[in-house]
N, C-alpha and C. Protein backbone atom coordinates (compact mmCIF):
# COMPACT_ATOMS: atom_id res chain seq x y z
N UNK A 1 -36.96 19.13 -57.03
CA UNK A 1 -36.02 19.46 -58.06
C UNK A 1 -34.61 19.48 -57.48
N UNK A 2 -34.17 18.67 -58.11
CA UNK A 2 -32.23 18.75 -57.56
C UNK A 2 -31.83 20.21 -57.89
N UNK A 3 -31.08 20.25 -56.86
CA UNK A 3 -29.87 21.40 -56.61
C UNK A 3 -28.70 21.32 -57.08
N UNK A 4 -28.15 22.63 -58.17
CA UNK A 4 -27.78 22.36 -59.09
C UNK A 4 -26.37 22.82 -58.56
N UNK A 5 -25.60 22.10 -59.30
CA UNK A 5 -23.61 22.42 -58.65
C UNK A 5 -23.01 23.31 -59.23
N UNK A 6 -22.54 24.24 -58.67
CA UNK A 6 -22.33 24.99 -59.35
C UNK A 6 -20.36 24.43 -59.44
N UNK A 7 -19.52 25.09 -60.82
CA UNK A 7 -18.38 24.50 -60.76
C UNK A 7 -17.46 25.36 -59.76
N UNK A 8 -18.08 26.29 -59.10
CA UNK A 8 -17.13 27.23 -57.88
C UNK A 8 -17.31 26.83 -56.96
N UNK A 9 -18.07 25.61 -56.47
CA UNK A 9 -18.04 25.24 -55.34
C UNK A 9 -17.44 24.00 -54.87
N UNK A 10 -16.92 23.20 -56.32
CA UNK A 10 -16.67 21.90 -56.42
C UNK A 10 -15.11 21.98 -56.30
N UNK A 11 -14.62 21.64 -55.55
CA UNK A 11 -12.72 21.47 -55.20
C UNK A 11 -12.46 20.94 -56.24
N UNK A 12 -11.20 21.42 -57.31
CA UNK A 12 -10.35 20.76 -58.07
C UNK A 12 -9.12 19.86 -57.39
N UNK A 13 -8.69 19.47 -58.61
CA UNK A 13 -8.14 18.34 -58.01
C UNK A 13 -6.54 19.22 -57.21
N UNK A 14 -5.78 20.09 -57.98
CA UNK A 14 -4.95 21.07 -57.05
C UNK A 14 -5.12 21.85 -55.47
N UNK A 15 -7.01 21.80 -55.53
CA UNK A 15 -6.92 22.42 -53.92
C UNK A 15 -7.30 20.89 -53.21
N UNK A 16 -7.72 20.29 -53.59
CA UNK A 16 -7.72 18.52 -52.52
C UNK A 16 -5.86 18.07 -52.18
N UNK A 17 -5.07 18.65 -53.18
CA UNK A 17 -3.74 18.63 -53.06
C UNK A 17 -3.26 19.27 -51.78
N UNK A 18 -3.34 20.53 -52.33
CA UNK A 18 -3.22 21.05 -50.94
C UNK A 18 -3.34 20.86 -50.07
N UNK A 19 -4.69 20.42 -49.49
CA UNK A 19 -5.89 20.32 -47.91
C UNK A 19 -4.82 19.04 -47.29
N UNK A 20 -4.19 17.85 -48.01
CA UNK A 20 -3.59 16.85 -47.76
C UNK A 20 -2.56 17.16 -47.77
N UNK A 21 -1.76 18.27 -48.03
CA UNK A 21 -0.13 18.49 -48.12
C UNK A 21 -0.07 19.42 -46.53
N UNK A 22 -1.53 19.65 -46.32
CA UNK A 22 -1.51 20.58 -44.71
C UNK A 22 -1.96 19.81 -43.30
N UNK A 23 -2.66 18.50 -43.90
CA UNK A 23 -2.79 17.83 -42.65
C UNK A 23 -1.86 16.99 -42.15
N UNK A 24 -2.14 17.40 -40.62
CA UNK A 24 -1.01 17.17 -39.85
C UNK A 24 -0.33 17.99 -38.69
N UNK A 25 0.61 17.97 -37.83
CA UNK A 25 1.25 19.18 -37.32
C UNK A 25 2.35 19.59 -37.86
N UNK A 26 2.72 20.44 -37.25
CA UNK A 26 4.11 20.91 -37.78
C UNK A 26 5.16 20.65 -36.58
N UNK A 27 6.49 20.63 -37.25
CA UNK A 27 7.02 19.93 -36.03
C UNK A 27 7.49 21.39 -34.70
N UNK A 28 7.18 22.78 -34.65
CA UNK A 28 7.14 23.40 -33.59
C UNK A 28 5.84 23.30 -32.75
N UNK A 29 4.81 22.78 -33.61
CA UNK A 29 3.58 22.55 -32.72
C UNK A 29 3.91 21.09 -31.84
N UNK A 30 4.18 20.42 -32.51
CA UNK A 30 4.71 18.59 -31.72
C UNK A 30 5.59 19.23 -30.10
N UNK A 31 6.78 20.10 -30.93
CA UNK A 31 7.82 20.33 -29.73
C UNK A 31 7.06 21.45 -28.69
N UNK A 32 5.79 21.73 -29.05
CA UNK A 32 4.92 22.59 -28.04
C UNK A 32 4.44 21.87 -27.31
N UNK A 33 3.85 20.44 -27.71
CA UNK A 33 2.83 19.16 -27.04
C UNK A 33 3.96 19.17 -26.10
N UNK A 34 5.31 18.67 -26.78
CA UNK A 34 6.04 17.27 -25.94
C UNK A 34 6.29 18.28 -25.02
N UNK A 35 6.81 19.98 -24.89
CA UNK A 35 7.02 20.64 -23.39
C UNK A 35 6.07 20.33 -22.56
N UNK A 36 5.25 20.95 -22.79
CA UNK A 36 3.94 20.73 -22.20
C UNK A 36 3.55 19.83 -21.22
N UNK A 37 3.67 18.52 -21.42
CA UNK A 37 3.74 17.55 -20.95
C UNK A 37 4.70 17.20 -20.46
N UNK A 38 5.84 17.27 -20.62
CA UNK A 38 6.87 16.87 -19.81
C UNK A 38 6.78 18.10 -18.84
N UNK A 39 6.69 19.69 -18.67
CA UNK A 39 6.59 20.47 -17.39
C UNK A 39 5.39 19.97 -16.63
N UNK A 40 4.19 19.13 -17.29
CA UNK A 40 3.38 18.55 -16.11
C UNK A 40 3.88 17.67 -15.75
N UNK A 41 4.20 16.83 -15.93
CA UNK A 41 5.14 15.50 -16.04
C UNK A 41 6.50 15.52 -14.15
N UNK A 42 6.80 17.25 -14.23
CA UNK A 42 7.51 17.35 -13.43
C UNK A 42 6.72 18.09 -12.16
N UNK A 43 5.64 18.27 -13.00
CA UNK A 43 5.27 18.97 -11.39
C UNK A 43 4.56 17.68 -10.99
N UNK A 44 3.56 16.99 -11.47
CA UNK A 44 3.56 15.52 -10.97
C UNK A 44 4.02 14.64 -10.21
N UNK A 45 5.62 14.47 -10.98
CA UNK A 45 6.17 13.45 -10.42
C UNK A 45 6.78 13.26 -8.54
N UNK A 46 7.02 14.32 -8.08
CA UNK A 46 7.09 14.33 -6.81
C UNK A 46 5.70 14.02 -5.57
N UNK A 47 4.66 14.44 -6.55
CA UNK A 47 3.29 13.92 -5.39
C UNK A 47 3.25 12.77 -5.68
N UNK A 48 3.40 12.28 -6.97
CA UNK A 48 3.50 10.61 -7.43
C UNK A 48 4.48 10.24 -6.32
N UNK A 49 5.40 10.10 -5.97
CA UNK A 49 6.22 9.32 -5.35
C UNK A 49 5.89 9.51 -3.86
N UNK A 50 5.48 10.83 -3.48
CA UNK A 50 5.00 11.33 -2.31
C UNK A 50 3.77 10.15 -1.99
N UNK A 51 3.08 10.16 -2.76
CA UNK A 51 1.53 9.21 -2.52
C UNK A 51 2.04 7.90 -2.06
N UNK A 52 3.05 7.45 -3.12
CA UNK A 52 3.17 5.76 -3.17
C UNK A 52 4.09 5.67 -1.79
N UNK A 53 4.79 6.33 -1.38
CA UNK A 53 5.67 6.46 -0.02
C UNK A 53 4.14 6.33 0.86
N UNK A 54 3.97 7.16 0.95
CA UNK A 54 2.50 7.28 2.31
C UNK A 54 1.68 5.37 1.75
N UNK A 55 1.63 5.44 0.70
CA UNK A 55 0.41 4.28 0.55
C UNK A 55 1.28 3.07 1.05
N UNK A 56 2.38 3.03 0.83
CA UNK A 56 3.68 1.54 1.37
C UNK A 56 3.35 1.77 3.04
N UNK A 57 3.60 2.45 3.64
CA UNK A 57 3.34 2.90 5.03
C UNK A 57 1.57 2.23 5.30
N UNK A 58 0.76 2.75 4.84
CA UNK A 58 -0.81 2.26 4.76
C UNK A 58 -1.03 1.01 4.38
N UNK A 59 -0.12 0.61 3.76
CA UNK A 59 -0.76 -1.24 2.81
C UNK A 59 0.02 -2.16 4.46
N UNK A 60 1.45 -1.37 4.66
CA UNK A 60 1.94 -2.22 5.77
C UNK A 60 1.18 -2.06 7.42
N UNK A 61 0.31 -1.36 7.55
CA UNK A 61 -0.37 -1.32 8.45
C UNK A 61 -1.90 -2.28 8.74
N UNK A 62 -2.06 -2.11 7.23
CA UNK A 62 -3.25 -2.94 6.79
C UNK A 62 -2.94 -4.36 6.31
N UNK A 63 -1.55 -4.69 6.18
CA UNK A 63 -1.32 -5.85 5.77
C UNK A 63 -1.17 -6.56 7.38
N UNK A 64 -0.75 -5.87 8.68
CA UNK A 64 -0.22 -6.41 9.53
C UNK A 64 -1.73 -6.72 10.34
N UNK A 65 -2.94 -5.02 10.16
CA UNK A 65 -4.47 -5.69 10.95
C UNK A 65 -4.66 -6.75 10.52
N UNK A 66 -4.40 -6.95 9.28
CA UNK A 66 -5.25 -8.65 9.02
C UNK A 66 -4.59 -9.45 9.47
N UNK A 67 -3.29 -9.88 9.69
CA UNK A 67 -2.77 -11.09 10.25
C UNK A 67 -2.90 -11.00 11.03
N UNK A 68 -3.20 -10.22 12.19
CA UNK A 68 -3.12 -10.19 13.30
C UNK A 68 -4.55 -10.80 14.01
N UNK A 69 -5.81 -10.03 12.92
CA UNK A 69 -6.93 -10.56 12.98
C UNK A 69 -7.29 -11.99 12.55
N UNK A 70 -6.33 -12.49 11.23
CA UNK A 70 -6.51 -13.82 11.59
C UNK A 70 -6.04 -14.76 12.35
N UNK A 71 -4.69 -14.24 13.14
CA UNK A 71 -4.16 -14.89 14.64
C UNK A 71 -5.23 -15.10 15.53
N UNK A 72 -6.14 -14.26 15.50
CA UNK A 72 -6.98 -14.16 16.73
C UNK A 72 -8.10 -15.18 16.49
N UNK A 73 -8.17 -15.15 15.18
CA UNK A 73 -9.59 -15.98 14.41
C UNK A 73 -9.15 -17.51 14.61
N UNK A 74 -8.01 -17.57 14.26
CA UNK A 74 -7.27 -18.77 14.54
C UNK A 74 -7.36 -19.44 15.86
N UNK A 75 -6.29 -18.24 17.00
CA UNK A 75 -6.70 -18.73 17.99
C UNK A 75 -8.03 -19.35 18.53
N UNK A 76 -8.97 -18.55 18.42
CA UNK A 76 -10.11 -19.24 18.74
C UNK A 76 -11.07 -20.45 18.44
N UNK A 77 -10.72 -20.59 16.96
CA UNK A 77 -11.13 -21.81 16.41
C UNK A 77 -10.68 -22.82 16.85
N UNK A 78 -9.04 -23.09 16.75
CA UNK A 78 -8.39 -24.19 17.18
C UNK A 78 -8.37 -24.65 18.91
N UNK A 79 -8.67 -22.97 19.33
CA UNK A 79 -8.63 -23.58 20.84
C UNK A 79 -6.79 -23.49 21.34
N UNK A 80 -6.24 -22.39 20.94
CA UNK A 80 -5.20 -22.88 20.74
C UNK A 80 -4.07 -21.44 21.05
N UNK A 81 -3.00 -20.89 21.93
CA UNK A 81 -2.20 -19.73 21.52
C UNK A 81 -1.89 -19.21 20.66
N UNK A 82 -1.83 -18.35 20.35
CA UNK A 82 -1.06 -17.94 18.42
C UNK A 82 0.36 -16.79 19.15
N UNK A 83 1.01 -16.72 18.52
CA UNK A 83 2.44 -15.66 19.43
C UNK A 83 2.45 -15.00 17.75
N UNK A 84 2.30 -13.66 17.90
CA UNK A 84 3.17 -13.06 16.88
C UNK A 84 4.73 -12.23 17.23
N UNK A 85 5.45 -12.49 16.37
CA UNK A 85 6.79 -12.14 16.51
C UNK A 85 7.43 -11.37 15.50
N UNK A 86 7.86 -10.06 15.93
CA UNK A 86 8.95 -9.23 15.29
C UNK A 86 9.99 -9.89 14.81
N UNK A 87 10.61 -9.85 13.84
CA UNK A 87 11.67 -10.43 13.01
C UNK A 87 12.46 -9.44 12.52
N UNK A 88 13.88 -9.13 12.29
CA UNK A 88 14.73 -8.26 11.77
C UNK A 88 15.46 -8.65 10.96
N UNK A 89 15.90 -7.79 10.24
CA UNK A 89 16.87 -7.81 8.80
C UNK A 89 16.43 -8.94 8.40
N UNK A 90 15.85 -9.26 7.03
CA UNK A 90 15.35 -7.91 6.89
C UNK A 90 13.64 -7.99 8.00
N UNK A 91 12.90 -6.85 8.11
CA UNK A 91 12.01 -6.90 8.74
C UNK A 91 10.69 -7.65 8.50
N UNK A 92 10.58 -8.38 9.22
CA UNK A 92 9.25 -9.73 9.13
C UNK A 92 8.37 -10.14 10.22
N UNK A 93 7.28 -10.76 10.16
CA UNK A 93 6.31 -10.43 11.22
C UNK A 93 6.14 -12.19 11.32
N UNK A 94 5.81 -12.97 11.99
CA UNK A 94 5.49 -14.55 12.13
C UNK A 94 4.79 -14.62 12.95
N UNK A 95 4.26 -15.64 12.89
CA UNK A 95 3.07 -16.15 13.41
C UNK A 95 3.03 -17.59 13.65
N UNK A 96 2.74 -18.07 14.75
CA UNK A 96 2.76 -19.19 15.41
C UNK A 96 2.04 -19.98 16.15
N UNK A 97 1.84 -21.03 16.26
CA UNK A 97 0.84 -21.28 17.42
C UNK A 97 1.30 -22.07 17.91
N UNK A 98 0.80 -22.42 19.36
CA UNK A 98 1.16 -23.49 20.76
C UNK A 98 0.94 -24.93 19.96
N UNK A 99 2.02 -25.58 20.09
CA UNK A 99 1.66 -27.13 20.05
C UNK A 99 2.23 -27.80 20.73
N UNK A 100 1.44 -28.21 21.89
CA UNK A 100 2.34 -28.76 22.89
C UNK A 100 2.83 -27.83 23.59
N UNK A 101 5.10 -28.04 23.50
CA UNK A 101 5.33 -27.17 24.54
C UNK A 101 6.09 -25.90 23.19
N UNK A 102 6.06 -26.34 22.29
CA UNK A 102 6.67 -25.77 20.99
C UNK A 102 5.55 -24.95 20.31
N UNK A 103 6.14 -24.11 19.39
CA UNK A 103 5.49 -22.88 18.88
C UNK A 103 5.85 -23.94 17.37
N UNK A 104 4.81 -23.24 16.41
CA UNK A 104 4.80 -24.09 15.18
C UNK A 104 4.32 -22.72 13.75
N UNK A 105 5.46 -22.50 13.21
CA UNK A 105 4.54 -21.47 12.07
C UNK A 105 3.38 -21.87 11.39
N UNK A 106 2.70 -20.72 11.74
CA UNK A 106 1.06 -20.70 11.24
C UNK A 106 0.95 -19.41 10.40
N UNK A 107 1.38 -19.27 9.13
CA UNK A 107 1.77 -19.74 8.01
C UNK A 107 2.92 -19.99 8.00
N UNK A 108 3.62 -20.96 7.45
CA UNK A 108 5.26 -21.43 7.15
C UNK A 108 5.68 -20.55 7.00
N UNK A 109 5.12 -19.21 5.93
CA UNK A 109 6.00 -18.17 5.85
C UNK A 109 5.73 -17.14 6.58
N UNK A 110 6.90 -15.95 6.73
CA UNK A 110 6.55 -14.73 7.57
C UNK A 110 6.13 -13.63 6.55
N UNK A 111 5.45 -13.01 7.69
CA UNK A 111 4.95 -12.62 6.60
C UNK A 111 5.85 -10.80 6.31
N UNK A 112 6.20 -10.21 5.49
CA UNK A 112 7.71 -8.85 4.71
C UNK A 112 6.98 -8.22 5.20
N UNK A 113 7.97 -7.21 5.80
CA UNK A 113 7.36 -5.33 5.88
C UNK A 113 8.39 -5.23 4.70
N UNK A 114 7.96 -3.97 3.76
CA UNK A 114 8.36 -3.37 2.64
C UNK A 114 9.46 -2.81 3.25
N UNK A 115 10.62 -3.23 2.64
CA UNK A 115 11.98 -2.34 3.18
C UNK A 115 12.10 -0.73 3.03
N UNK A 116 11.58 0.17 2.49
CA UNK A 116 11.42 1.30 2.99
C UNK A 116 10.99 1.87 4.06
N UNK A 117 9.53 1.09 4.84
CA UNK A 117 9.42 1.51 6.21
C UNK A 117 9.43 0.31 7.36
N UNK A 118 10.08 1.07 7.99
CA UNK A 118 10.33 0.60 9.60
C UNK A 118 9.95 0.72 10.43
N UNK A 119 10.00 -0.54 11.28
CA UNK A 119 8.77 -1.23 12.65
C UNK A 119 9.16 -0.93 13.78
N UNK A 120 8.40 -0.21 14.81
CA UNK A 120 8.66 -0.22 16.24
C UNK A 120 7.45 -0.82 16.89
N UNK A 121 7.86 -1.48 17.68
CA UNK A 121 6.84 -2.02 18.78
C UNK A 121 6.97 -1.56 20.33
N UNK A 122 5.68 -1.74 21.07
CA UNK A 122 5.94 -1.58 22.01
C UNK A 122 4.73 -2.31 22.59
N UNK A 123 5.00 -3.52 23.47
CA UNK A 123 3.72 -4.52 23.68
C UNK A 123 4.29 -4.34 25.12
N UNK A 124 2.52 -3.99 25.91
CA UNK A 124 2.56 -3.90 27.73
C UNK A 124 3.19 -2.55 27.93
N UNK A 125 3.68 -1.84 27.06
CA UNK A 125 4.68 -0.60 27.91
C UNK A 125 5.99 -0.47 27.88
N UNK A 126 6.43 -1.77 27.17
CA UNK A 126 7.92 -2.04 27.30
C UNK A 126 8.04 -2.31 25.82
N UNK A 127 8.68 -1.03 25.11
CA UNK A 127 9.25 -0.06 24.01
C UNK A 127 10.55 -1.21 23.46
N UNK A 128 10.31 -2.06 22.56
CA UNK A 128 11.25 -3.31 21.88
C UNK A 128 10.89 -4.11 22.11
N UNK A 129 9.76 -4.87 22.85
CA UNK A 129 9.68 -6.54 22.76
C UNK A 129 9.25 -6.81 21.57
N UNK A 130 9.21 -8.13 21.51
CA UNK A 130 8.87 -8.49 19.83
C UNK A 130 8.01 -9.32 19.81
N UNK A 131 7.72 -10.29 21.33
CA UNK A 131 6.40 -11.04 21.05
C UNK A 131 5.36 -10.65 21.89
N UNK A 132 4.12 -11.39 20.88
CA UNK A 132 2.48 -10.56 21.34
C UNK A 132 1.80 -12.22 20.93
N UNK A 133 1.50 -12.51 22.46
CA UNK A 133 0.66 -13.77 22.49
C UNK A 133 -0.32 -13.37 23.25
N UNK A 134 -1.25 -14.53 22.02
CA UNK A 134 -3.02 -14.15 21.84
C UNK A 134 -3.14 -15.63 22.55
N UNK A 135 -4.07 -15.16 23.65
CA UNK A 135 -4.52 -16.68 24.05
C UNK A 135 -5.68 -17.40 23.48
N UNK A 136 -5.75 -18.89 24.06
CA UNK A 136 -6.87 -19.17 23.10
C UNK A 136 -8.59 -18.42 23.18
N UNK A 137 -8.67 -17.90 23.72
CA UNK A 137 -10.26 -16.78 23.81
C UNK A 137 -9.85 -16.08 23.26
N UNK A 138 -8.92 -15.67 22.50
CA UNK A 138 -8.75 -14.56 21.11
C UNK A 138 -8.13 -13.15 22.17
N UNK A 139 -7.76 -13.35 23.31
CA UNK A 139 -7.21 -12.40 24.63
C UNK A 139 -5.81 -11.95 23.83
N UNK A 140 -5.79 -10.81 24.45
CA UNK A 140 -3.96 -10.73 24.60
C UNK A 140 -3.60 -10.56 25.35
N UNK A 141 -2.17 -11.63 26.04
CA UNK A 141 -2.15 -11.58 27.58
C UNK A 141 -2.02 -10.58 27.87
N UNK A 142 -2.31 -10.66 29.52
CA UNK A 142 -2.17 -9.43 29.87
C UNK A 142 -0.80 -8.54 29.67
N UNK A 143 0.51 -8.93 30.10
CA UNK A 143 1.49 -8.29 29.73
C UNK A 143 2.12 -7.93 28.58
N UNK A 144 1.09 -8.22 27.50
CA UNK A 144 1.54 -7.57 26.57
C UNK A 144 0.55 -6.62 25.94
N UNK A 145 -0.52 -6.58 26.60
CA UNK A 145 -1.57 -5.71 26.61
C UNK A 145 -1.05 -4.24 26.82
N UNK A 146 -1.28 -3.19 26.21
CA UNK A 146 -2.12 -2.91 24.95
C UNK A 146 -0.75 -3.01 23.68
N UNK A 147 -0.93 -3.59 22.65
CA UNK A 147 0.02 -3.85 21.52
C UNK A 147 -0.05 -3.02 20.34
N UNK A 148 1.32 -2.78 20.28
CA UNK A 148 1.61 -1.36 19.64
C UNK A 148 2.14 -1.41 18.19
N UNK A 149 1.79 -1.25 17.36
CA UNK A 149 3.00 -1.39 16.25
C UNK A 149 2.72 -0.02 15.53
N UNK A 150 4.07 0.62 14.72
CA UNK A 150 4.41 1.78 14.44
C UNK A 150 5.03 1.68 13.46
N UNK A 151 3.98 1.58 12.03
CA UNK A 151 5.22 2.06 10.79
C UNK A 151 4.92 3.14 10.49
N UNK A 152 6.49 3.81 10.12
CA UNK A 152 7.05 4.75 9.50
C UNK A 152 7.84 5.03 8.23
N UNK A 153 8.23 5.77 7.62
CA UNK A 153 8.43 6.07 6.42
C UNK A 153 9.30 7.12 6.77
N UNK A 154 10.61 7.64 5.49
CA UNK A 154 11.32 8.88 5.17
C UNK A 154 10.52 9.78 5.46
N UNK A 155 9.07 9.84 4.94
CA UNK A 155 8.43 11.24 5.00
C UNK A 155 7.89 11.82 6.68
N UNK A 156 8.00 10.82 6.93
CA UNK A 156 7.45 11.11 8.32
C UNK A 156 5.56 10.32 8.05
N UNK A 157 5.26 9.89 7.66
CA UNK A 157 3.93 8.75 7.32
C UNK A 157 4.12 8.05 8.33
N UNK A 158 2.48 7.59 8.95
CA UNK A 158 2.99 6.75 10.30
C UNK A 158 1.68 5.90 10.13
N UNK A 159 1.67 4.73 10.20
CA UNK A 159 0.45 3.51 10.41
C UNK A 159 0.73 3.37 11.63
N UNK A 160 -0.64 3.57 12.58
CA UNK A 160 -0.10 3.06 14.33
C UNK A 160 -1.47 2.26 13.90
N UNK A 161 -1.06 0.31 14.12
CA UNK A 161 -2.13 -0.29 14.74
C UNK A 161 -1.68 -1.26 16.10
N UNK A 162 -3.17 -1.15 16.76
CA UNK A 162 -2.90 -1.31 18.33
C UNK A 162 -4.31 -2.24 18.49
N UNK A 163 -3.83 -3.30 19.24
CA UNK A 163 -4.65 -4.33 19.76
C UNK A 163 -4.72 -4.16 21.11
N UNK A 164 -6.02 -4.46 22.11
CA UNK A 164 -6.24 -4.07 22.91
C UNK A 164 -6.15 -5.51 23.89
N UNK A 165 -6.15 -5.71 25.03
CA UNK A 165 -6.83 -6.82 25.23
C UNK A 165 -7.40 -7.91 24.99
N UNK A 166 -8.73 -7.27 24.79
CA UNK A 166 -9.81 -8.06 24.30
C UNK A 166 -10.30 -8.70 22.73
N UNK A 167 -8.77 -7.86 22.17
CA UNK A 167 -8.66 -8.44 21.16
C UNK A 167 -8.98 -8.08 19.84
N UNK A 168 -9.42 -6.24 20.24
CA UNK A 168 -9.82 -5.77 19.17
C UNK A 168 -8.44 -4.76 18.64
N UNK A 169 -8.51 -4.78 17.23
CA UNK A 169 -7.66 -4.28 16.39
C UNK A 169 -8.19 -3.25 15.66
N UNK A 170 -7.23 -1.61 16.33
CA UNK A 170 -7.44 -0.41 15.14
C UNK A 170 -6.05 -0.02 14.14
N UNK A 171 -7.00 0.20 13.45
CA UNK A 171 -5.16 0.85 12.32
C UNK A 171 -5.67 2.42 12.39
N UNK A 172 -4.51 3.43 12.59
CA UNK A 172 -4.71 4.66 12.46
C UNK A 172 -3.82 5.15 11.08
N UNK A 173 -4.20 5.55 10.45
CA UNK A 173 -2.78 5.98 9.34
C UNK A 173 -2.78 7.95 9.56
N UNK A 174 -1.54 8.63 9.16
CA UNK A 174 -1.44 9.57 9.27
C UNK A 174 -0.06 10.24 8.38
């Protein structure tokens, strides 16, 4: 048996008026959202920039193990020297190999450190040289053994990667 309606339970057409004249916010509730969010917004925004500073420092450390690792990959395939070289203003890293009695870019281009952080080297012990030649056994000569590179950042963020000899490559970030 159907259930019967009663007319006190059925909305007229004045309270459906209403229910639609109330949905919505009001505009001190909106200007409650938009604080809200903008005071997170500010406590945020300084670790935001804090992160991406440290991660520019980390991508350029990790951008430099791999070329360096494919210098070495290189070298060995071809049978052949590879020299990597410090570059300034702005700061750039190249890569080369023996042909003949001439060095030849291996890639044409060099490859950018991000102008916010800056490169120190120190290849063999001696704090500023700028080239680090890999012989063809994937070696690094001896005098420029152990190879140093040091980016840094405003914050004090530091990528140290260091090639050894024999040709192996660590990145430390910190």
């Amino acid at each position: 048996m159907p259930k019967a309606i009663s007319l006190r339970t059925c909305p007229t057409r004045r309270q459906d008026r209403r229910r639609r004249d109330r949905a919505g916010y009001s505009l001190p509730e909106m200007m409650l959202v938009v604080a809200i969010a903008g005071m997170m917004m500010a406590v945020a925004a300084p670790n935001f920039v804090r992160f991406n500073a440290r991660d520019r420092v980390a991508t350029a450390g990790s951008d430099l193990q791999g070329a360096l690792g494919l210098a070495r990959q290189a070298a060995l395939a071809r049978r052949v020297s590879y020299r990597v070289t410090v570059l300034s203003d702005p700061t750039r890293i190249a890569i080369e190999r023996r042909d003949g009695e001439s060095w030849v870019a291996d890639p044409a281009a060099p490859l950018p450190v991000h102008g916010s952080v800056a490169l120190q080297t120190e290849f063999g012990g001696s704090p500023g040289n700028t080239d680090l030649v890999i012989d063809p056994q994937g070696m690094v000569r001896a005098e420029d053994a152990p190879a140093v590179f040091v980016f840094t950042n405003d914050h004090a963020d530091t990528a140290l990667v260091r090639m050894v000899r024999t040709g192996r490559i660590r990145l430390h970030v910190n």
